[in-house]
N, C-alpha and C. Protein backbone atom coordinates (compact mmCIF):
# COMPACT_ATOMS: atom_id res chain seq x y z
N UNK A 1 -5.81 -0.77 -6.35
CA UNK A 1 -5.31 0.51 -5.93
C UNK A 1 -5.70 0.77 -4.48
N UNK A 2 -6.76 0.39 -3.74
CA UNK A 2 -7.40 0.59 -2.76
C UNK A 2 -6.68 0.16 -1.59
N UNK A 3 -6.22 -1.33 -2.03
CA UNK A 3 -5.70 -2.20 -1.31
C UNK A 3 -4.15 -1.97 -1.17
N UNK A 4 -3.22 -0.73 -2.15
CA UNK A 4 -2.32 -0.29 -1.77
C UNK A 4 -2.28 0.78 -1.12
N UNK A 5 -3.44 1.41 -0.61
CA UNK A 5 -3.34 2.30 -0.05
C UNK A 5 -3.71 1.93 1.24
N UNK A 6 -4.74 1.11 1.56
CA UNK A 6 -4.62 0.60 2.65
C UNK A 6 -3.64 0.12 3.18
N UNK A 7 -2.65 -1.25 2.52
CA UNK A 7 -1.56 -1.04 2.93
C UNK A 7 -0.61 -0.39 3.83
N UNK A 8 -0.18 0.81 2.65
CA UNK A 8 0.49 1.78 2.78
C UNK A 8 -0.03 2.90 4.13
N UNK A 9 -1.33 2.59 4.43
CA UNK A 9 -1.72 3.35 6.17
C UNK A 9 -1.51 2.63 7.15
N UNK A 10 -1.19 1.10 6.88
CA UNK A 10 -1.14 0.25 8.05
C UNK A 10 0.18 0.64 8.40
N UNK A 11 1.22 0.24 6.90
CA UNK A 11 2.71 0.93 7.17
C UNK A 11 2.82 1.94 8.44
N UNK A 12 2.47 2.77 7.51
CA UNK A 12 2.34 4.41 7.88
C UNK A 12 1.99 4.22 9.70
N UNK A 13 0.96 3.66 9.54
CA UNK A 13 0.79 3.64 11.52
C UNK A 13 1.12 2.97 12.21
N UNK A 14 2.08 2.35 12.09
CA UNK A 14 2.97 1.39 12.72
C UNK A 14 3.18 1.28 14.37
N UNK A 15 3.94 2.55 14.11
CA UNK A 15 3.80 3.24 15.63
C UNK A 15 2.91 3.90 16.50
N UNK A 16 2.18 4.79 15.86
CA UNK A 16 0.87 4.66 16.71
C UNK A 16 0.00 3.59 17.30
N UNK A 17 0.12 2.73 16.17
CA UNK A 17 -0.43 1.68 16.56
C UNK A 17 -0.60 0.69 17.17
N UNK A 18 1.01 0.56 17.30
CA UNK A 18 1.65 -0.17 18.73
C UNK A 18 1.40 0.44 20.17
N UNK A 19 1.57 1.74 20.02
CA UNK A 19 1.51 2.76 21.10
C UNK A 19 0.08 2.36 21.70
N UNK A 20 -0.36 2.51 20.98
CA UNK A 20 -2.27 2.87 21.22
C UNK A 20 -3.01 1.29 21.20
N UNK A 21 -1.96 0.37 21.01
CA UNK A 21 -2.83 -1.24 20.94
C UNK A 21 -4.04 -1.53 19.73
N UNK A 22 -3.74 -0.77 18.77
CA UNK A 22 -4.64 -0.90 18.24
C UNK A 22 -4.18 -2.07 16.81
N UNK A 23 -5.35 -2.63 15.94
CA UNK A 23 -5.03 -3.72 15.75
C UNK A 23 -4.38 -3.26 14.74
N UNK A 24 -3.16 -4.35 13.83
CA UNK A 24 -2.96 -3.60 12.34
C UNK A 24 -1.88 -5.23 12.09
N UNK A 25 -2.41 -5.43 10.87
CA UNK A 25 -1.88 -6.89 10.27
C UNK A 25 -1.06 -6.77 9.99
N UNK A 26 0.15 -5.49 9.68
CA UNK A 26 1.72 -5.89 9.48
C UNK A 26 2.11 -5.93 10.75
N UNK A 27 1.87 -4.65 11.72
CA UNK A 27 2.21 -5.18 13.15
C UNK A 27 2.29 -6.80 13.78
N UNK A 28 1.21 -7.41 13.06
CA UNK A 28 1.04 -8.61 14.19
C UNK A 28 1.53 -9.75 13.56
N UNK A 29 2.15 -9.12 12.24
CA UNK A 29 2.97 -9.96 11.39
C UNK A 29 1.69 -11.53 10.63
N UNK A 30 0.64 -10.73 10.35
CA UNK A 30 -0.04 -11.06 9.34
C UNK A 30 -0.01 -10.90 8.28
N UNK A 31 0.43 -10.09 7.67
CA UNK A 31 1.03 -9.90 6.31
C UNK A 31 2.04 -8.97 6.06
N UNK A 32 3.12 -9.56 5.13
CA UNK A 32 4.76 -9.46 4.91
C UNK A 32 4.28 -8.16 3.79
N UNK A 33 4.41 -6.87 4.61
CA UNK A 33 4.42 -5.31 4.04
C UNK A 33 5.25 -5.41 2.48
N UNK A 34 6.08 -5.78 2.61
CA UNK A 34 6.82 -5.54 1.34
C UNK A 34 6.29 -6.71 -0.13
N UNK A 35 6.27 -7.66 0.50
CA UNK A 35 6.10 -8.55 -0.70
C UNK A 35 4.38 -8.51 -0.92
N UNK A 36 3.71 -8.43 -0.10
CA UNK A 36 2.35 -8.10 -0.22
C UNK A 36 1.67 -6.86 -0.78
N UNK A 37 2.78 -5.16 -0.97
CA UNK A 37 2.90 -4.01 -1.48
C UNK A 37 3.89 -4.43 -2.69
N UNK A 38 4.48 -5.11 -3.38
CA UNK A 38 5.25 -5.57 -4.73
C UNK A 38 4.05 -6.06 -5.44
N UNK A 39 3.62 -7.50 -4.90
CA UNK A 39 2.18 -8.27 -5.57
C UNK A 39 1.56 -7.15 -5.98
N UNK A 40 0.91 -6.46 -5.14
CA UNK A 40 -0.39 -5.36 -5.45
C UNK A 40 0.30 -4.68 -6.73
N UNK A 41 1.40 -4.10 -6.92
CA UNK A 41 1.93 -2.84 -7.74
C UNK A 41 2.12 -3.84 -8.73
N UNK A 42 2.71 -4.86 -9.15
CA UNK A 42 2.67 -6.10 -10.26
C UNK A 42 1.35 -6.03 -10.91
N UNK A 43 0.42 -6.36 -10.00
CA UNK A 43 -0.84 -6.57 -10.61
C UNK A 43 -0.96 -5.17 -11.07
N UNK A 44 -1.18 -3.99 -10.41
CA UNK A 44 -1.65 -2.62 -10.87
C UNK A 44 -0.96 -2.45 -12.09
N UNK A 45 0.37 -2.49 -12.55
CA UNK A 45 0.35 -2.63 -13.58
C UNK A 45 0.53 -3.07 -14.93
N UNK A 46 -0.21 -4.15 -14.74
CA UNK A 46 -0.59 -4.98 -15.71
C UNK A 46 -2.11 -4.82 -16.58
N UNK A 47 -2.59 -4.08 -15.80
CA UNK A 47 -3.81 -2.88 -15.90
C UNK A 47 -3.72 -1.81 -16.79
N UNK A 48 -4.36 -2.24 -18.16
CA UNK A 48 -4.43 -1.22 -19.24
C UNK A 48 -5.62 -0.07 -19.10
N UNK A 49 -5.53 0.73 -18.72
CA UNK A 49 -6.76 1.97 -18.20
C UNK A 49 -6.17 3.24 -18.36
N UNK A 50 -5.84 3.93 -19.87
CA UNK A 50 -5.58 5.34 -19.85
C UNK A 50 -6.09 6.51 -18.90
N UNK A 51 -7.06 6.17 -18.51
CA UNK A 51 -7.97 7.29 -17.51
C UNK A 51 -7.16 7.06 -16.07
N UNK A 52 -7.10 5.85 -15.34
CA UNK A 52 -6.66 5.84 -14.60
C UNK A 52 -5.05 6.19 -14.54
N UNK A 53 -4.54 5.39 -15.27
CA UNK A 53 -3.00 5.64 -15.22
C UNK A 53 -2.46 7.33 -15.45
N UNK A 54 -3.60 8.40 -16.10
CA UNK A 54 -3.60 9.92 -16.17
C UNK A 54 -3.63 9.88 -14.74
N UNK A 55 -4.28 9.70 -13.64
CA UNK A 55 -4.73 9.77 -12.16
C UNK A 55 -3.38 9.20 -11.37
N UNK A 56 -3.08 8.19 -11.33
CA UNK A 56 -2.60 7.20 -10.10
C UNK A 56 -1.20 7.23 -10.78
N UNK A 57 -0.98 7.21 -12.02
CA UNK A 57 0.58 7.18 -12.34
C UNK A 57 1.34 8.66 -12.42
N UNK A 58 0.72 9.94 -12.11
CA UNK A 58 1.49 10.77 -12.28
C UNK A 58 2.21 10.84 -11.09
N UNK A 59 2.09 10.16 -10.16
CA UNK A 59 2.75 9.87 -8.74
C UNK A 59 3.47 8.54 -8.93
N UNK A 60 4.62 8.41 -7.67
CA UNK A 60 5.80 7.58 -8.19
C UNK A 60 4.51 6.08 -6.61
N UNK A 61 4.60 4.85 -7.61
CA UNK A 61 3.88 3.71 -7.02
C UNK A 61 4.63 3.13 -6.08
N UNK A 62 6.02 3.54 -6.60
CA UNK A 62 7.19 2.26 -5.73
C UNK A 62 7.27 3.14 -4.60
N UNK A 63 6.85 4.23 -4.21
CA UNK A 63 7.54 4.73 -2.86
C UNK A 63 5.99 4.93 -2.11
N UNK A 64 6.17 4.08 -0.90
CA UNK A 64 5.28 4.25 -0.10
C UNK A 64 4.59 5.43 0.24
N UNK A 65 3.00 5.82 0.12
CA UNK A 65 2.15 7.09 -0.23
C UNK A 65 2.39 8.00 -1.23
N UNK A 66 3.20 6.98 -1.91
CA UNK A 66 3.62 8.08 -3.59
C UNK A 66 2.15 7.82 -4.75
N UNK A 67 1.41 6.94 -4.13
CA UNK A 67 -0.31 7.21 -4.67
C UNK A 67 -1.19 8.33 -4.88
């Protein structure tokens, strides 16, 4: 879950981040945003955890910061 949210801020700062030079691994085309945010959500749920899935699933997973 952590690791889609991280993700999902690198997304998210794309442009600042270019702007400002600052570092960010989809920018520099270190890791492929989409298929690397599919993997993560595959695995998440395959994850049997009633407690959590009350938390993290009442929000939609497939839409970027829908966490």
């Amino acid at each position: 879950m952590l690791a889609l949210i991280m993700i999902d801020g690198y997304n998210h700062s794309i442009n600042y981040d270019k702007k400002h030079n600052n570092y960010n691994p989809i920018l520099k085309g270190k890791w492929n945003y989409s298929e690397l945010r599919q993997e993560l959500i595959t695995k998440i749920e395959k994850v049997n955890n009633p407690e959590l899935d009350s938390i993290f699933y009442s929000k939609d997973l497939h839409t970027p910061g829908g966490w």
